[in-house]
N, C-alpha and C. Protein backbone atom coordinates (compact mmCIF):
# COMPACT_ATOMS: atom_id res chain seq x y z
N UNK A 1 11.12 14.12 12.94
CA UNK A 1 11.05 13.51 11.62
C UNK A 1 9.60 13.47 11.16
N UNK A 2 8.93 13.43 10.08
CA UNK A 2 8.03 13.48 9.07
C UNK A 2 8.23 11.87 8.29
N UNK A 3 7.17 11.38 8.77
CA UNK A 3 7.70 9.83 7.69
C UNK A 3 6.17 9.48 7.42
N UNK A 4 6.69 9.00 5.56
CA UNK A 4 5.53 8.72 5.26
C UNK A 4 5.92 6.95 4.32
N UNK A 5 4.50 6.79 4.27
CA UNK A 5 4.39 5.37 3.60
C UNK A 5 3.40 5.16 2.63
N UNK A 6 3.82 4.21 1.70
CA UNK A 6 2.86 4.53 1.02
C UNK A 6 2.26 2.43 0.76
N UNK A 7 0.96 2.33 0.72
CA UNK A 7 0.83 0.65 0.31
C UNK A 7 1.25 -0.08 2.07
N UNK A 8 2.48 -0.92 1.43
CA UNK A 8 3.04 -1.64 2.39
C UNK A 8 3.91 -1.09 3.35
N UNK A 9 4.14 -0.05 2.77
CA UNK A 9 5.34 0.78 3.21
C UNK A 9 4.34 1.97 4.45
N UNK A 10 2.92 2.09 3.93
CA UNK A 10 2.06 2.72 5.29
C UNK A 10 1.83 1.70 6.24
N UNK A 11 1.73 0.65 6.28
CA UNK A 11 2.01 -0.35 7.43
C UNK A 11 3.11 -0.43 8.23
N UNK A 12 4.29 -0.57 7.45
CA UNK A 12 5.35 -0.04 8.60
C UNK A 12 5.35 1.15 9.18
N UNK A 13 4.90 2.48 8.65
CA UNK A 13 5.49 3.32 9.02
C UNK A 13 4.29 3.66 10.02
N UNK A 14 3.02 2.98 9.77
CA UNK A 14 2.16 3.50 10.62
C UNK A 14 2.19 2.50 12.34
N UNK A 15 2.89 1.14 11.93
CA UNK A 15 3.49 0.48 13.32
C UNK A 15 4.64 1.07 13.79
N UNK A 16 5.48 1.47 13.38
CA UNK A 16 6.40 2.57 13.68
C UNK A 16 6.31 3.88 13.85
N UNK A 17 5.32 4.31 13.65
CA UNK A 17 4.89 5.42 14.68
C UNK A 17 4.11 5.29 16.17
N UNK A 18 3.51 4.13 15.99
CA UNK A 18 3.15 3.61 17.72
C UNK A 18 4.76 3.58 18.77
N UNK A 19 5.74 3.37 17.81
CA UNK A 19 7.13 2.78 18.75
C UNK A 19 8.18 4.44 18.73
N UNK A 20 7.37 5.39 17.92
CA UNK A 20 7.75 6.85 17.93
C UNK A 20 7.01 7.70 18.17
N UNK A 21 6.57 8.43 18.86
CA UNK A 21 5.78 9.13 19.44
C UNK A 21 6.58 10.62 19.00
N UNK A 22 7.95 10.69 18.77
CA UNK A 22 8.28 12.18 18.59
C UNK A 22 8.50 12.56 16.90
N UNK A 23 7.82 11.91 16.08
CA UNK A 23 7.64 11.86 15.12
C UNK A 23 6.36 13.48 14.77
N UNK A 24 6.69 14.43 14.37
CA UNK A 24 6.25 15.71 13.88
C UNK A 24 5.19 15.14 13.12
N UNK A 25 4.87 14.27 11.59
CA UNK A 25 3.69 14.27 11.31
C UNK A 25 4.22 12.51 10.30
N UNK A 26 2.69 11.85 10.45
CA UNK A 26 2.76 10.74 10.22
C UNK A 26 1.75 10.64 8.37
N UNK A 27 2.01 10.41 7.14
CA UNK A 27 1.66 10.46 5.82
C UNK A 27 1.48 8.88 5.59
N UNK A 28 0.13 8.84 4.91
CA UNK A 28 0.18 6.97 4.99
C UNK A 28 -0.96 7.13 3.24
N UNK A 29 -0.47 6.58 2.56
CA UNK A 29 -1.16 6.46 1.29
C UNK A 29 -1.98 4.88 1.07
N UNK A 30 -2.65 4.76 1.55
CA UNK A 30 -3.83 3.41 0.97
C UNK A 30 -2.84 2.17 1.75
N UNK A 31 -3.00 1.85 3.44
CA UNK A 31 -2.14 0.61 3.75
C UNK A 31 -3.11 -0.26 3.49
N UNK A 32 -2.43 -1.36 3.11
CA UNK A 32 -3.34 -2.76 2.69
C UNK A 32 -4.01 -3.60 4.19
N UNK A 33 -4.77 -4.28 3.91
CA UNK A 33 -5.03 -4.94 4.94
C UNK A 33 -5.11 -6.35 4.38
N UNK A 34 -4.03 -6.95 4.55
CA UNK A 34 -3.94 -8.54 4.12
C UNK A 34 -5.06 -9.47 4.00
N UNK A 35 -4.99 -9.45 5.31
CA UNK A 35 -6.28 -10.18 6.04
C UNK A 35 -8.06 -10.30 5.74
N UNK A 36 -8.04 -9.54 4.58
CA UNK A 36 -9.37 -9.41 3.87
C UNK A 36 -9.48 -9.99 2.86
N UNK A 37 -8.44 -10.63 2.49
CA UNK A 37 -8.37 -11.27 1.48
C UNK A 37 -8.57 -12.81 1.55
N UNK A 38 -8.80 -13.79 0.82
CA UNK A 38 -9.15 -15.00 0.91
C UNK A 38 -7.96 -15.84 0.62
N UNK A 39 -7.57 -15.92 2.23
CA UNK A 39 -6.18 -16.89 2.37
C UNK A 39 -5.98 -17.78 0.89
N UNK A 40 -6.35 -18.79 0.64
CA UNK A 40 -6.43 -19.53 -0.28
C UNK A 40 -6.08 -19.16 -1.66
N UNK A 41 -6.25 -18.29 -2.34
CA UNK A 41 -6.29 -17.75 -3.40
C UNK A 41 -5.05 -16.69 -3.34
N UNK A 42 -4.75 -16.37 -2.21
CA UNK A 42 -3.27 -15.63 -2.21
C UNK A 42 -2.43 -16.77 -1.84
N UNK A 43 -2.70 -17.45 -1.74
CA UNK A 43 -1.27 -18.59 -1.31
C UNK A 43 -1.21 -19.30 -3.07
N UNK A 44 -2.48 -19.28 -3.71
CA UNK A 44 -1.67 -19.86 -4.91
C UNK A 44 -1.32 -18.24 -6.02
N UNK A 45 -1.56 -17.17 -5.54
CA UNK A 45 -0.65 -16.05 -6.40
C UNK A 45 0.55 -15.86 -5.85
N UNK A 46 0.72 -16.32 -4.13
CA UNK A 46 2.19 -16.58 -3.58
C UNK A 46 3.34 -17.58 -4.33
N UNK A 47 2.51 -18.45 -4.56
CA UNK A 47 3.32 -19.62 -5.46
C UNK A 47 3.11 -19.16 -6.94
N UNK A 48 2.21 -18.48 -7.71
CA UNK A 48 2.90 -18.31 -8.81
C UNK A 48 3.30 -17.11 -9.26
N UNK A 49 3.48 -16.37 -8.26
CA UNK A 49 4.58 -15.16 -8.24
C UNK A 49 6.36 -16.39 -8.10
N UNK A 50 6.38 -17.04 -6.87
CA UNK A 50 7.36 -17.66 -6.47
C UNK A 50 8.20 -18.16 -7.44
N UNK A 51 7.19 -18.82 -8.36
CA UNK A 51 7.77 -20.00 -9.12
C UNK A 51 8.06 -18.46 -10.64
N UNK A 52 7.55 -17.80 -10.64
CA UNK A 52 8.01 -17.01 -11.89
C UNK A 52 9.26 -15.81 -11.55
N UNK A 53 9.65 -15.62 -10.27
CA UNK A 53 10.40 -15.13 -9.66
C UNK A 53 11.44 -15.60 -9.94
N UNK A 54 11.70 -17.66 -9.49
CA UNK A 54 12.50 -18.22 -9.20
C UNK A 54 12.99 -18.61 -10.74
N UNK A 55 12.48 -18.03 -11.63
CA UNK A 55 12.43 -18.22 -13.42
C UNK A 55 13.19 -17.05 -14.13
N UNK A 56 13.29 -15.89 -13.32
CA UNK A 56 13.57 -14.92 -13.35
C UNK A 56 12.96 -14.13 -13.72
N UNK A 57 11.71 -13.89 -14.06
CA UNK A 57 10.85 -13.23 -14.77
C UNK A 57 10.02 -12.16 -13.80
N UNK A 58 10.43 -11.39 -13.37
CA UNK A 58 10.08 -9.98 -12.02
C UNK A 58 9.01 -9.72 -12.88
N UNK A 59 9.20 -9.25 -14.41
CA UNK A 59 7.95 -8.71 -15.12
C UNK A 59 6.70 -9.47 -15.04
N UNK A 60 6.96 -10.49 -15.05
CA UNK A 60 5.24 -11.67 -14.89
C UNK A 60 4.62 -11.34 -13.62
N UNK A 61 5.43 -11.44 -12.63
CA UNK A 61 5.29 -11.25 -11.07
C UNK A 61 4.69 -10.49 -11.12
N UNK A 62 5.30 -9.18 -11.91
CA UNK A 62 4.72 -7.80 -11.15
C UNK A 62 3.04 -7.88 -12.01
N UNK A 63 2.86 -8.52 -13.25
CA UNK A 63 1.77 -8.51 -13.73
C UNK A 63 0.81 -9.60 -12.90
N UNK A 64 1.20 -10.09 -12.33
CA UNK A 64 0.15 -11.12 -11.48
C UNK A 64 0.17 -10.53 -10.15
N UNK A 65 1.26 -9.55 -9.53
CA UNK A 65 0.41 -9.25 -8.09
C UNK A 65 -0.40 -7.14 -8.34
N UNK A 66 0.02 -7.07 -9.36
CA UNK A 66 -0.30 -5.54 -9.57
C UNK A 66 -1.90 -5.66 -9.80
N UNK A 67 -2.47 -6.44 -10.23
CA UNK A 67 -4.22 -5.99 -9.91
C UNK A 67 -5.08 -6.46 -8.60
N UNK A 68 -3.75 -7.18 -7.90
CA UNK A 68 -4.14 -7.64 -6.64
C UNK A 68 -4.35 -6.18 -5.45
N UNK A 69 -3.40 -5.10 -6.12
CA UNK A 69 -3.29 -3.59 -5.52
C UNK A 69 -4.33 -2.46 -6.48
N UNK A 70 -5.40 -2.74 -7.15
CA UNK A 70 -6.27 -2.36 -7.88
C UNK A 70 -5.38 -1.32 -8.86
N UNK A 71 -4.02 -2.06 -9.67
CA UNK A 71 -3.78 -0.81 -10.47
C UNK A 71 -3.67 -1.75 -11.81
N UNK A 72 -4.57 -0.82 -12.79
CA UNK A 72 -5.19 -1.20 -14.13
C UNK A 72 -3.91 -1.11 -15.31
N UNK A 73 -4.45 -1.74 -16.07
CA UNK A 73 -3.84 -2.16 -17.60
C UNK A 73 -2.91 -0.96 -17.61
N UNK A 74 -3.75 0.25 -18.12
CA UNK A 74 -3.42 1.39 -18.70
C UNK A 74 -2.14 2.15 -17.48
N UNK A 75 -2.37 1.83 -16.59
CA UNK A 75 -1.71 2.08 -15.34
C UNK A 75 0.05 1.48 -15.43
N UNK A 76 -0.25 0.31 -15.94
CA UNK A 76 1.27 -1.09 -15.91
C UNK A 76 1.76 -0.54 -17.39
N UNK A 77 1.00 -0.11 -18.06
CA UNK A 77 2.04 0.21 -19.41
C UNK A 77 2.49 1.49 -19.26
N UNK A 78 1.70 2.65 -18.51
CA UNK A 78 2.12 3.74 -17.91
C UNK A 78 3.62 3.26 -17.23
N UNK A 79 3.57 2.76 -16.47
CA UNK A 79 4.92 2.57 -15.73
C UNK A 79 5.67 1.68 -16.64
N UNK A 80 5.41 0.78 -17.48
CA UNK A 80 6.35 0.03 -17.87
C UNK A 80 7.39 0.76 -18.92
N UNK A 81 6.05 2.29 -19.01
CA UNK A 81 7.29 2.95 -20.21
C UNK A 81 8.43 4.06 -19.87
N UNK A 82 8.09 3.91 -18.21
CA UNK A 82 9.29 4.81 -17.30
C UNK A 82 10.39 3.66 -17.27
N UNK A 83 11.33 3.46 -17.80
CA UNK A 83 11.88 2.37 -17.77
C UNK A 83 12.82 2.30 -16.10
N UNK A 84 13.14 3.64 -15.33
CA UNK A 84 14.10 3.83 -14.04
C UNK A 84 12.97 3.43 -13.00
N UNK A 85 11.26 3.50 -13.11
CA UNK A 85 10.65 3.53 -12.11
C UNK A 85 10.41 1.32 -12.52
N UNK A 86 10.32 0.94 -14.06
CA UNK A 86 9.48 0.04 -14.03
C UNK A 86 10.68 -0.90 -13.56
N UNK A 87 11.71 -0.62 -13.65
CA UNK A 87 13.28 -1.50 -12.91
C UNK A 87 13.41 -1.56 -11.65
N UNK A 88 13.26 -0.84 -10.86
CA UNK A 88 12.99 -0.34 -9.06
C UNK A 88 11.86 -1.32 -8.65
N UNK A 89 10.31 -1.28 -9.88
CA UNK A 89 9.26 -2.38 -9.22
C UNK A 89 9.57 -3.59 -9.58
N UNK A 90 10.77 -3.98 -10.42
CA UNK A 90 11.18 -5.11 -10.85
C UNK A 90 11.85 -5.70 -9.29
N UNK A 91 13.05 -5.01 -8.94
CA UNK A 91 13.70 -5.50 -7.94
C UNK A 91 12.70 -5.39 -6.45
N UNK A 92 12.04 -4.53 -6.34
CA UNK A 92 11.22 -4.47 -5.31
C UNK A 92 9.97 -5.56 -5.21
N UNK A 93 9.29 -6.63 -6.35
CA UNK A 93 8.56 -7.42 -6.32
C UNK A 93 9.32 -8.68 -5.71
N UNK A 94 10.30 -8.93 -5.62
CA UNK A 94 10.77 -10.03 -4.96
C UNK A 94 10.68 -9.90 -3.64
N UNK A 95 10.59 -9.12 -2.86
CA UNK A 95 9.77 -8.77 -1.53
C UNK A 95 8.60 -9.14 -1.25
N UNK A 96 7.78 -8.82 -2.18
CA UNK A 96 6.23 -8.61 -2.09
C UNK A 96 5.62 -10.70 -1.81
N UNK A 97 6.04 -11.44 -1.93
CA UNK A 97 5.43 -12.90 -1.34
C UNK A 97 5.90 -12.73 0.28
N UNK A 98 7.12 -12.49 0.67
CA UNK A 98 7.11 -12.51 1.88
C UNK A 98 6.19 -11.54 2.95
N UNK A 99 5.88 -10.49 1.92
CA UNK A 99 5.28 -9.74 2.80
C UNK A 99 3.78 -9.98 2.82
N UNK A 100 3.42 -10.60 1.69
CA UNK A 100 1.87 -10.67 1.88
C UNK A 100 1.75 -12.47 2.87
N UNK A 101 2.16 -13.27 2.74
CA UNK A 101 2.94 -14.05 4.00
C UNK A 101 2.76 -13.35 5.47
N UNK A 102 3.33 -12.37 5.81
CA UNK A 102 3.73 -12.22 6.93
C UNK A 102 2.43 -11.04 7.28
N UNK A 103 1.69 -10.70 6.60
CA UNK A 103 0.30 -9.82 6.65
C UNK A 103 -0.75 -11.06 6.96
N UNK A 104 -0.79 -12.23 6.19
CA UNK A 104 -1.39 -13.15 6.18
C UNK A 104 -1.35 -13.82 7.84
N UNK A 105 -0.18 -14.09 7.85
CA UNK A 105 0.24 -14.77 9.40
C UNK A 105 -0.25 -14.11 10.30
N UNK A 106 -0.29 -12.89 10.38
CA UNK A 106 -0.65 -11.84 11.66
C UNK A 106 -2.00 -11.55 11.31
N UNK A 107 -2.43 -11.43 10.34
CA UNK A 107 -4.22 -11.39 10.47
C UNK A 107 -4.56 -10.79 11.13
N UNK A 108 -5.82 -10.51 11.07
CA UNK A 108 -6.44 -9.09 12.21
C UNK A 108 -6.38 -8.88 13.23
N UNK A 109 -5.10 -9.70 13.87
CA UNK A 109 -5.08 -9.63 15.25
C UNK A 109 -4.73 -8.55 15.49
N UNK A 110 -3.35 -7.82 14.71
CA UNK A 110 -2.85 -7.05 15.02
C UNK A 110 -3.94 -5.62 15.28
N UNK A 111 -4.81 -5.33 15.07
CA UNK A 111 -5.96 -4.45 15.14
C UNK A 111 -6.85 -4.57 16.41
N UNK A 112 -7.07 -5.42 16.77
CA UNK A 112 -7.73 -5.71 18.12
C UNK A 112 -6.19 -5.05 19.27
N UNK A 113 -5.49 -5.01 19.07
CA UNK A 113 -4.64 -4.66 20.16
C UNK A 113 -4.21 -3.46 19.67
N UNK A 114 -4.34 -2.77 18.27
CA UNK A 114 -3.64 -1.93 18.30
C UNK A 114 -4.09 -0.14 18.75
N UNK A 115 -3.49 0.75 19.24
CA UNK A 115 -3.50 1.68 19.85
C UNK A 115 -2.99 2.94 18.97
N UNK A 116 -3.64 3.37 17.92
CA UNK A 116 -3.34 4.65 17.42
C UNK A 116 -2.28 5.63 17.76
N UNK A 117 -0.97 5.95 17.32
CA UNK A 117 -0.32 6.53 17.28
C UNK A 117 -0.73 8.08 17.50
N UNK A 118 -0.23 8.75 18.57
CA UNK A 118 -0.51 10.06 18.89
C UNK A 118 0.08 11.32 18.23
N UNK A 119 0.29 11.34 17.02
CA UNK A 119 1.27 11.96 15.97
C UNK A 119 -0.04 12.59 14.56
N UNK A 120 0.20 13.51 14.47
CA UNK A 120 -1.02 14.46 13.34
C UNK A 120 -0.40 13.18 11.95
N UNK A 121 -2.07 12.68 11.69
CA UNK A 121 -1.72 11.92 11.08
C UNK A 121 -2.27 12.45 9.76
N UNK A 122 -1.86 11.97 8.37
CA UNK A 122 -2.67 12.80 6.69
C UNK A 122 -2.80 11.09 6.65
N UNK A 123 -3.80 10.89 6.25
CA UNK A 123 -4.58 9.55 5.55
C UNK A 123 -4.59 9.87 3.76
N UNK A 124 -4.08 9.64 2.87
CA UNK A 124 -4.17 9.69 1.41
C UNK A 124 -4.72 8.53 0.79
N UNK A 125 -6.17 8.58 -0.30
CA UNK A 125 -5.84 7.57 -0.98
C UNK A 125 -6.60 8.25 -1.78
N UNK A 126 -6.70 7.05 -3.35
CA UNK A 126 -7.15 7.68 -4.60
C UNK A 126 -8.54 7.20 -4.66
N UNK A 127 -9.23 8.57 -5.25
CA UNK A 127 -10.96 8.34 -4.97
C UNK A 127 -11.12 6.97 -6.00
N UNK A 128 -10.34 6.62 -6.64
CA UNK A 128 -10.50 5.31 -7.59
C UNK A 128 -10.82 4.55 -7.01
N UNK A 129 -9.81 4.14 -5.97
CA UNK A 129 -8.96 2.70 -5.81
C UNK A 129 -10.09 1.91 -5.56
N UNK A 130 -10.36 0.98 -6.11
CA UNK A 130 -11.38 0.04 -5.65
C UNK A 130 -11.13 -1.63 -5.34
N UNK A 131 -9.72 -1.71 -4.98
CA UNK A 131 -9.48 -3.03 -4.79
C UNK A 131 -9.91 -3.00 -3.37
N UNK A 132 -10.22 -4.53 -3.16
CA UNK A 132 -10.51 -5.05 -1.84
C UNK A 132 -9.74 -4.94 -0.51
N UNK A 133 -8.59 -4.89 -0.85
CA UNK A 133 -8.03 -4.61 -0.06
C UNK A 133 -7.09 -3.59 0.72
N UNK A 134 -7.74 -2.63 0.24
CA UNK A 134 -7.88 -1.61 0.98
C UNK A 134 -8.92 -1.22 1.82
N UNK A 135 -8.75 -0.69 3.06
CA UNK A 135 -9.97 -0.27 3.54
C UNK A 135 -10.80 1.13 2.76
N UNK A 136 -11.84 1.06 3.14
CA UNK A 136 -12.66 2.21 2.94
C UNK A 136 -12.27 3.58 3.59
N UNK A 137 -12.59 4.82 3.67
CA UNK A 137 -12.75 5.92 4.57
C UNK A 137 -13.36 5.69 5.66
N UNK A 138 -13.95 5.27 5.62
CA UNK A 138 -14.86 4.92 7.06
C UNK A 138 -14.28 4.01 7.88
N UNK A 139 -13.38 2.95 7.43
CA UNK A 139 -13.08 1.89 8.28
C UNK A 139 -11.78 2.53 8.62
N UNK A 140 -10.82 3.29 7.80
CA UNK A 140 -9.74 4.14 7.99
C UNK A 140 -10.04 4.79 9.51
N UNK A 141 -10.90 5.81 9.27
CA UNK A 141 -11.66 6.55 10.36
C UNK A 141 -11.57 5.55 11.79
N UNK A 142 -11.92 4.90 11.76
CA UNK A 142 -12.88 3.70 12.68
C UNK A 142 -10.99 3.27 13.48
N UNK A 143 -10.21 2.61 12.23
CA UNK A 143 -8.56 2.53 12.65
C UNK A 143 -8.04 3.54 13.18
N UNK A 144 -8.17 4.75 12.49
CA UNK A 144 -7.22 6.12 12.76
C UNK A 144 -8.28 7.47 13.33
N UNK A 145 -8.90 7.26 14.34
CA UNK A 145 -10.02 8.35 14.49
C UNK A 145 -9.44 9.61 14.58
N UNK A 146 -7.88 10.05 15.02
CA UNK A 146 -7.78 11.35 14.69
C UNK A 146 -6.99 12.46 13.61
N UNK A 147 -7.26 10.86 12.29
CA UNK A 147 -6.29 11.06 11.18
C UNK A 147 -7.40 12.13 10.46
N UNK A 148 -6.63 12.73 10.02
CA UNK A 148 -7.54 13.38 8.80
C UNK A 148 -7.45 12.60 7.20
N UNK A 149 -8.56 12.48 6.60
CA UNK A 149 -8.43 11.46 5.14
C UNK A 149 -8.89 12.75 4.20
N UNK A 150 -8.06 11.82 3.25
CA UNK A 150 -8.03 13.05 2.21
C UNK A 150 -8.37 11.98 1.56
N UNK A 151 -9.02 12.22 -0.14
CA UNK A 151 -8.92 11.79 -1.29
C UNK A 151 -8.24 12.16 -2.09
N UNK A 152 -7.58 11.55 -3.39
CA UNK A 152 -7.56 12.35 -4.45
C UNK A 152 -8.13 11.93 -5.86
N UNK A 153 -8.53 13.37 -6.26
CA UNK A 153 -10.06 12.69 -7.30
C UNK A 153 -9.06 11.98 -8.38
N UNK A 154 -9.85 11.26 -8.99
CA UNK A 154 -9.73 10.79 -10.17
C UNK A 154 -8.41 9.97 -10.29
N UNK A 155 -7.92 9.60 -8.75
CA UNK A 155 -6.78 8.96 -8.59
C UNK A 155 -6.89 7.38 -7.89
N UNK A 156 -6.01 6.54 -8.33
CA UNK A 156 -6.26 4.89 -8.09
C UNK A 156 -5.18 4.73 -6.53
N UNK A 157 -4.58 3.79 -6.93
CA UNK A 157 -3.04 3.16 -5.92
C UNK A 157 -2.13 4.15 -6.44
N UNK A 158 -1.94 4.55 -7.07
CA UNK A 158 -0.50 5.17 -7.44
C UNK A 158 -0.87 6.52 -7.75
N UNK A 159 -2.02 6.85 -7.04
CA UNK A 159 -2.16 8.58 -7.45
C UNK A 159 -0.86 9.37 -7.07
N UNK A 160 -0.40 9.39 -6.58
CA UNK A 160 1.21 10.11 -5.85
C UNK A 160 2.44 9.98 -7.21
N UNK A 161 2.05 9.19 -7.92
CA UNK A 161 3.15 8.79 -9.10
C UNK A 161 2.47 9.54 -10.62
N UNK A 162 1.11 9.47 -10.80
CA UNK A 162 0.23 9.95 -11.64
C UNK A 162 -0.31 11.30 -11.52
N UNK A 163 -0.48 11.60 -10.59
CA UNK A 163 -0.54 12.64 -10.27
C UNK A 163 -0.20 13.57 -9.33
N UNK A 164 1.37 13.54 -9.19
CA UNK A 164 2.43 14.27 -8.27
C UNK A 164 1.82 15.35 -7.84
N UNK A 165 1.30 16.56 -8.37
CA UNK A 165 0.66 17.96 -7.91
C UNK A 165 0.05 17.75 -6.75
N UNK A 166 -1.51 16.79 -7.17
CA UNK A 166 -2.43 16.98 -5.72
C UNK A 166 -1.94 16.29 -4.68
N UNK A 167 -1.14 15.08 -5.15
CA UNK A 167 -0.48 14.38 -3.44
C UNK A 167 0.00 15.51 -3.27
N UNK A 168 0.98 15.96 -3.86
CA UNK A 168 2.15 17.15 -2.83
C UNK A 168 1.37 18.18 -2.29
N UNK A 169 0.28 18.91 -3.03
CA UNK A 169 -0.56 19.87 -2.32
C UNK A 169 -1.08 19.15 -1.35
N UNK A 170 -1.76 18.05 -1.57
CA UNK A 170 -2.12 17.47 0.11
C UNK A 170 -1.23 17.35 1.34
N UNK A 171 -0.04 16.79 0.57
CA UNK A 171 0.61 16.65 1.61
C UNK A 171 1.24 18.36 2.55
N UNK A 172 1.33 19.14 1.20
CA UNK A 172 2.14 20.17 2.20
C UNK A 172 1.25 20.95 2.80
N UNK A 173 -0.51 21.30 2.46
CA UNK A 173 -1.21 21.61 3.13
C UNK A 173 -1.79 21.03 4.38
């Protein structure tokens, strides 16, 4: 199998390739690192994601945790005018408190113990992205020493959605 992740979804798939070893090639697009972030200030966007969730309002949510993933204005009306993709991040943001929760809880421990997956790994992210919480190339490197990192120019968090061509050429090269 070939499994890739992208965000939160490269965190699982990149702890799940430590527990798969016969995994052919491992694709990870910009995983977050919780833990860089200032506990405090995500526990009150936890609660007012929560409380606008519990209101029903997915669209507020997604506007209060989407610049927390460095993706811009022009970016959220981009998607908001795919109406099949901006419905999918509707139902999929009701996830997103538990998970930044459970990134929070485990904190950098998980890195001091962890052991690089022995699987040809593609590292993707967008030469944009400049939120905090992502790592850098270098600290990528430092996590994944025998990943290869790619950029893609002129691309943020969601280069893979914005600009389908160069992810896929990255990926299939």
């Amino acid at each position: 199998a070939h499994l890739f992740g992208h965000s939160g979804g490269a965190m699982y798939a990149l702890l799940a390739a430590t527990q798969a070893p016969a995994l052919r090639s491992l694709v990870l697009y910009e995983l977050p690192l919780i833990d860089r972030l200032d506990a405090s200030s995500i526990d009150g966007l936890i609660e007012r994601m929560a409380t606008t969730l519990d209101a029903g309002d997915a669209d507020r949510a997604l506007e209060l945790f989407l610049p927390l993933a460095g993706v811009v204005d022009e970016e959220v009306e981009a998607l908001r005018a795919l109406e099949p993709v901006w419905a999918r991040m509707r139902v999929g943001v009701r996830l997103v408190p538990r998970e930044i929760r459970s990134g929070l809880r485990d904190g950098p421990d998980w890195r001091a113990q962890f052991d690089p997956p022995d699987v040809p790994t593609l590292y993707l992210y967008g030469q944009e992205t400049d939120a905090r919480i992502f790592p850098s190339p270098s600290e990528v490197a430092d996590l994944l020493p025998n990943a290869q990192l790619q950029g893609l120019p002129r691309q943020r968090h969601l280069g893979f959605a914005f600009d389908p061509s160069s992810f896929a050429r990255a990926v299939l090269d």
